[in-house]
C-alpha atoms as a PDB file:
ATOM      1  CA  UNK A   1     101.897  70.882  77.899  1.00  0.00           C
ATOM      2  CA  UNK A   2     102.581  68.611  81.227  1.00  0.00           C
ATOM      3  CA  UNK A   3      99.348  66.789  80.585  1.00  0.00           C
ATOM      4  CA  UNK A   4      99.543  66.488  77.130  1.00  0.00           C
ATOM      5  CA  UNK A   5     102.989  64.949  77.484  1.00  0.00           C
ATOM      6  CA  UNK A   6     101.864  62.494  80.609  1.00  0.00           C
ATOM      7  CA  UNK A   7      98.765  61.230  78.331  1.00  0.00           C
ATOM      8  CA  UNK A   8     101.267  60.570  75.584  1.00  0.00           C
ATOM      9  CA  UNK A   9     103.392  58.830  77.873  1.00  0.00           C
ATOM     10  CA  UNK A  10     100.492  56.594  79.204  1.00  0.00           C
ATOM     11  CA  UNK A  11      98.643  55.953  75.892  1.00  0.00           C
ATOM     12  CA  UNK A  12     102.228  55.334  74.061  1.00  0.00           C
ATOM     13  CA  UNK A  13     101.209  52.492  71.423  1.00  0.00           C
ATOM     14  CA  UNK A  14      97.921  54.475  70.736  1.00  0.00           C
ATOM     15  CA  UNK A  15      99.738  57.312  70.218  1.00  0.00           C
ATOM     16  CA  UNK A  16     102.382  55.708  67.687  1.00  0.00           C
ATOM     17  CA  UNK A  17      99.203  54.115  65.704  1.00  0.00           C
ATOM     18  CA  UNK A  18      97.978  57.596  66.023  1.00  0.00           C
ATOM     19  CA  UNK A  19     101.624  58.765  64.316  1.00  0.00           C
ATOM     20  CA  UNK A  20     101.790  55.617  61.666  1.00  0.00           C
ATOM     21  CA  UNK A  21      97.665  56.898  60.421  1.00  0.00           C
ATOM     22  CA  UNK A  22      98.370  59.879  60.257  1.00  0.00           C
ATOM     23  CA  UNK A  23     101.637  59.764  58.504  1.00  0.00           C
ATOM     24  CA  UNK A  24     100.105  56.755  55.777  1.00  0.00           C
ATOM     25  CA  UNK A  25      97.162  58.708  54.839  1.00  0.00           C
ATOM     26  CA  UNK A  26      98.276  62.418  54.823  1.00  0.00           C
ATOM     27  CA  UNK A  27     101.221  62.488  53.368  1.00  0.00           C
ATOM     28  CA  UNK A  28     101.839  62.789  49.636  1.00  0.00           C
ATOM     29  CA  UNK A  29     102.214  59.054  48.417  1.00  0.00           C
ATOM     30  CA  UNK A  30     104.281  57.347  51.736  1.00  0.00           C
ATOM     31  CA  UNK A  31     105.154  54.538  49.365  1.00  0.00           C
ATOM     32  CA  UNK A  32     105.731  54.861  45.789  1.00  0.00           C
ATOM     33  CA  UNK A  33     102.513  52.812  44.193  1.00  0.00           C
ATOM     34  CA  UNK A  34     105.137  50.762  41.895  1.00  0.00           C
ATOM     35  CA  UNK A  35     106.497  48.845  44.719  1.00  0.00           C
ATOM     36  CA  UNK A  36     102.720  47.844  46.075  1.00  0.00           C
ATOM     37  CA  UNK A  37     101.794  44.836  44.461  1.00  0.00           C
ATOM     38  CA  UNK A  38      98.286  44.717  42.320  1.00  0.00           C
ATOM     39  CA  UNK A  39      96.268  43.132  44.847  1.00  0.00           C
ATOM     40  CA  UNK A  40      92.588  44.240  44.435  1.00  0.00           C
ATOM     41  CA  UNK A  41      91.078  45.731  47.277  1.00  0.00           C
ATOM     42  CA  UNK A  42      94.403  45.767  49.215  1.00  0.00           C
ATOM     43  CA  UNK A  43      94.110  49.704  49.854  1.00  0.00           C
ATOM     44  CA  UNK A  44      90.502  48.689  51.419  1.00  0.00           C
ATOM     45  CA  UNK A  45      92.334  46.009  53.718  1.00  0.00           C
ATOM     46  CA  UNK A  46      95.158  48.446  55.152  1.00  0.00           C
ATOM     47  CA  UNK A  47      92.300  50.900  55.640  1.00  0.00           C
ATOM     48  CA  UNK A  48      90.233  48.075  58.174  1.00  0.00           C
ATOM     49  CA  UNK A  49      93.550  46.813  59.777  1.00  0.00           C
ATOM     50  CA  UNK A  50      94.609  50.852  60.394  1.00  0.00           C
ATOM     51  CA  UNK A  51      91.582  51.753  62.140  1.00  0.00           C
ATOM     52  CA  UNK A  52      90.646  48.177  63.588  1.00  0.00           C
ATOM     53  CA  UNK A  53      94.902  48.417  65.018  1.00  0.00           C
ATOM     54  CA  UNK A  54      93.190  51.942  66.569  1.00  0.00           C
ATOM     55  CA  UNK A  55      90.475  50.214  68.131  1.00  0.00           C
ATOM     56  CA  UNK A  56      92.791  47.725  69.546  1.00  0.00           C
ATOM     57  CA  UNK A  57      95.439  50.219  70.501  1.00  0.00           C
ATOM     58  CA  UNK A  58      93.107  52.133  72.233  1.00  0.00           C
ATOM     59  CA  UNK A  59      91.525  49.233  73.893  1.00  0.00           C
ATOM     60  CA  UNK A  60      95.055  48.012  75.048  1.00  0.00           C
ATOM     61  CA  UNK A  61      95.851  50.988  76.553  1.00  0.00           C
ATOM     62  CA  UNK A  62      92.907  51.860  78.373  1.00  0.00           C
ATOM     63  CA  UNK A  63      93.210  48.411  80.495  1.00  0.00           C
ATOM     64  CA  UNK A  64      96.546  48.698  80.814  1.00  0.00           C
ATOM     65  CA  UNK A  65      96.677  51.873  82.502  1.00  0.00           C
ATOM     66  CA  UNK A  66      94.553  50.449  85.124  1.00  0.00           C
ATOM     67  CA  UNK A  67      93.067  47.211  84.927  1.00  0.00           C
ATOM     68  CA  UNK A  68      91.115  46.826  88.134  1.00  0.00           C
ATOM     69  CA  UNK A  69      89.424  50.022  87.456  1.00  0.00           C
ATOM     70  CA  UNK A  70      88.718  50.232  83.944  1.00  0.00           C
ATOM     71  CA  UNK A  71      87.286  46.872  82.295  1.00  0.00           C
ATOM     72  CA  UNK A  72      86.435  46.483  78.635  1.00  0.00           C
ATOM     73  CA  UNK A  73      82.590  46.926  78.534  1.00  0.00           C
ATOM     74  CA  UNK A  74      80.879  47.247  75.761  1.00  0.00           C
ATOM     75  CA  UNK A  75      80.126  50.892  76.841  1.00  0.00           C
ATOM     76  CA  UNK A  76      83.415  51.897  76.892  1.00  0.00           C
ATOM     77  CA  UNK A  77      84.092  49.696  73.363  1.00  0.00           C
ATOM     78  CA  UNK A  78      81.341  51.627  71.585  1.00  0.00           C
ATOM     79  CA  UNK A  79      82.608  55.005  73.083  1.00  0.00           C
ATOM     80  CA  UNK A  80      86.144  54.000  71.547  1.00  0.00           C
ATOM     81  CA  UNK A  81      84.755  53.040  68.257  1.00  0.00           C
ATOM     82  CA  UNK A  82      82.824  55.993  68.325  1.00  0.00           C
ATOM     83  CA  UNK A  83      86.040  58.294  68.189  1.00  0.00           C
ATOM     84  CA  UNK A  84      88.097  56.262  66.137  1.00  0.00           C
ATOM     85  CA  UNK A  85      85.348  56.388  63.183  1.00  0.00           C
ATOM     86  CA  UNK A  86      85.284  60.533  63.768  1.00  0.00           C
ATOM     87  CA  UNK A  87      88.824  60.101  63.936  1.00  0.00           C
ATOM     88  CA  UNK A  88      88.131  58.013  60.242  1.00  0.00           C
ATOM     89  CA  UNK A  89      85.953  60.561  58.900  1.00  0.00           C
ATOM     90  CA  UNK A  90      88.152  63.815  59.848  1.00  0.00           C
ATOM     91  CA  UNK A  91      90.842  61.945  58.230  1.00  0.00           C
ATOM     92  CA  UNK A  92      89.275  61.513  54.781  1.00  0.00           C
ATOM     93  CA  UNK A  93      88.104  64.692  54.820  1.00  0.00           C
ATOM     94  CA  UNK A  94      91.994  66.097  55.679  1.00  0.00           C
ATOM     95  CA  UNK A  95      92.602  63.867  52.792  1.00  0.00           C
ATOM     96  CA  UNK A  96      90.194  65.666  50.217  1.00  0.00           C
ATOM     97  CA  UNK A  97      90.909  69.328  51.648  1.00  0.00           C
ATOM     98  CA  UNK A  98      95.157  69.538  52.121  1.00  0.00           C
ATOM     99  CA  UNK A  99      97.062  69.764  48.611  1.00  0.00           C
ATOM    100  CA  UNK A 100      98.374  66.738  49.191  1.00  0.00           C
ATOM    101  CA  UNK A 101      97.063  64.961  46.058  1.00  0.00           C
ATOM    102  CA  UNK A 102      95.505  62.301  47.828  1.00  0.00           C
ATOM    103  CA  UNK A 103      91.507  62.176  47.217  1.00  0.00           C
ATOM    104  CA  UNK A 104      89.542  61.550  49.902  1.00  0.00           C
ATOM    105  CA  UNK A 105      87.021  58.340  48.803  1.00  0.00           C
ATOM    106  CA  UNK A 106      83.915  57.088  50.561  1.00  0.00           C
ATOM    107  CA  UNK A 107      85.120  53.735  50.200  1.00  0.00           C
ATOM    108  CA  UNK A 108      88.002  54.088  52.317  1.00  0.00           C
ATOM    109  CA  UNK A 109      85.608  55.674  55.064  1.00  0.00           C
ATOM    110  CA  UNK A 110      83.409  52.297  54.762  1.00  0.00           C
ATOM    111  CA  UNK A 111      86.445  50.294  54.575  1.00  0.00           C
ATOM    112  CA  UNK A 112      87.749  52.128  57.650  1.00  0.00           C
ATOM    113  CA  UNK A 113      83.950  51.428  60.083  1.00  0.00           C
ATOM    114  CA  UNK A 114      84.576  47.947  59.108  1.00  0.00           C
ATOM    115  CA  UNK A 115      87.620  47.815  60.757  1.00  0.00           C
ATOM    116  CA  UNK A 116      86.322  49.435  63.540  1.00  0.00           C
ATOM    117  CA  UNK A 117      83.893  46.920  63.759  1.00  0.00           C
ATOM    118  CA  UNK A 118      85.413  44.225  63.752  1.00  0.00           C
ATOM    119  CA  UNK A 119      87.955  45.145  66.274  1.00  0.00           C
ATOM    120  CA  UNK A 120      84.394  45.980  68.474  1.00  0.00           C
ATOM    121  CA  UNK A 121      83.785  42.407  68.533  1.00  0.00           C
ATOM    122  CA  UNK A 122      88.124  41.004  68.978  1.00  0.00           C
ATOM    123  CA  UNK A 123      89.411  43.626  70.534  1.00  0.00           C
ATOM    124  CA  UNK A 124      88.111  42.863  74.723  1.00  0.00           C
ATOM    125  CA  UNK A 125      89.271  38.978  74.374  1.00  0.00           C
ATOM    126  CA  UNK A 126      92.155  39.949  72.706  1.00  0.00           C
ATOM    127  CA  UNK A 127      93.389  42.515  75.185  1.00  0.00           C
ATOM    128  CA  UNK A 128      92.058  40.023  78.135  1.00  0.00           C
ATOM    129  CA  UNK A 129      93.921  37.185  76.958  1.00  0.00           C
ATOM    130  CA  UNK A 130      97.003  39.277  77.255  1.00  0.00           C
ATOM    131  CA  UNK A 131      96.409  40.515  80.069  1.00  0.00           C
ATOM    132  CA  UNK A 132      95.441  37.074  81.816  1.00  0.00           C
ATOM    133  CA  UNK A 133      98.268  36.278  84.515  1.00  0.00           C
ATOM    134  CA  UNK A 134      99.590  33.155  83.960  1.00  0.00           C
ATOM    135  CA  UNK A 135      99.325  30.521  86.552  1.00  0.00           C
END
């Protein structure tokens, strides 16, 4: 329980992206679909910014923890993209198994990996630049 508790406390914003997912997409209806507006291809939009906002989370915190020792490389980016698109498929497929009333669509799974990509390619500037001390 110890460690489970210090990685929380270390990986904090990944965890509460973790939370905000997981809350969005597997609970029955989170918001009421009369107060979204009819924006096609919005639900495919909050799907890439959820799991690119992963990426990023994840990216965030694994510099911040310890910069000197753990750069961005592009290993470590693929192995984080990696888990957040099993993280993307185990969630769709939650989606289609609990009674929850919420189908589980192969669209949201692309729309998901295209997030993930993306934030692959912004993610390491992003997290350098805020992590660049300022002269």
């Amino acid at each position: 329980m110890k460690t489970i508790l210090t990685l929380i406390s270390r990986y904090w914003p990944t965890a509460l992206v973790v939370a905000v997912i997981v809350y969005a997409t597997l609970t029955p209806q989170p918001v009421e679909p009369d107060t979204l507006p009819m924006i096609p291809g919005l639900d495919k939009l909050i799907h890439a910014v959820m799991m690119g906002g992963l990426v990023g989370a994840v990216a965030f915190d694994w510099h911040r923890v310890d910069p000197r020792r753990r750069p961005l490389t592009s290993r470590v980016m693929m192995w984080i993209c990696f888990g957040a698109t099993l993280f993307s498929a185990a969630d769709e497929t939650l989606q289609g198994l609990l009674p929850i009333d919420r189908p589980s669509d192969i669209n949201d799974f692309w729309a998901d990996l295209a997030g993930v990509c993306v934030a692959y390619l912004t993610a390491p500037a992003a997290v350098t630049a805020l992590f660049r001390k300022k002269h």
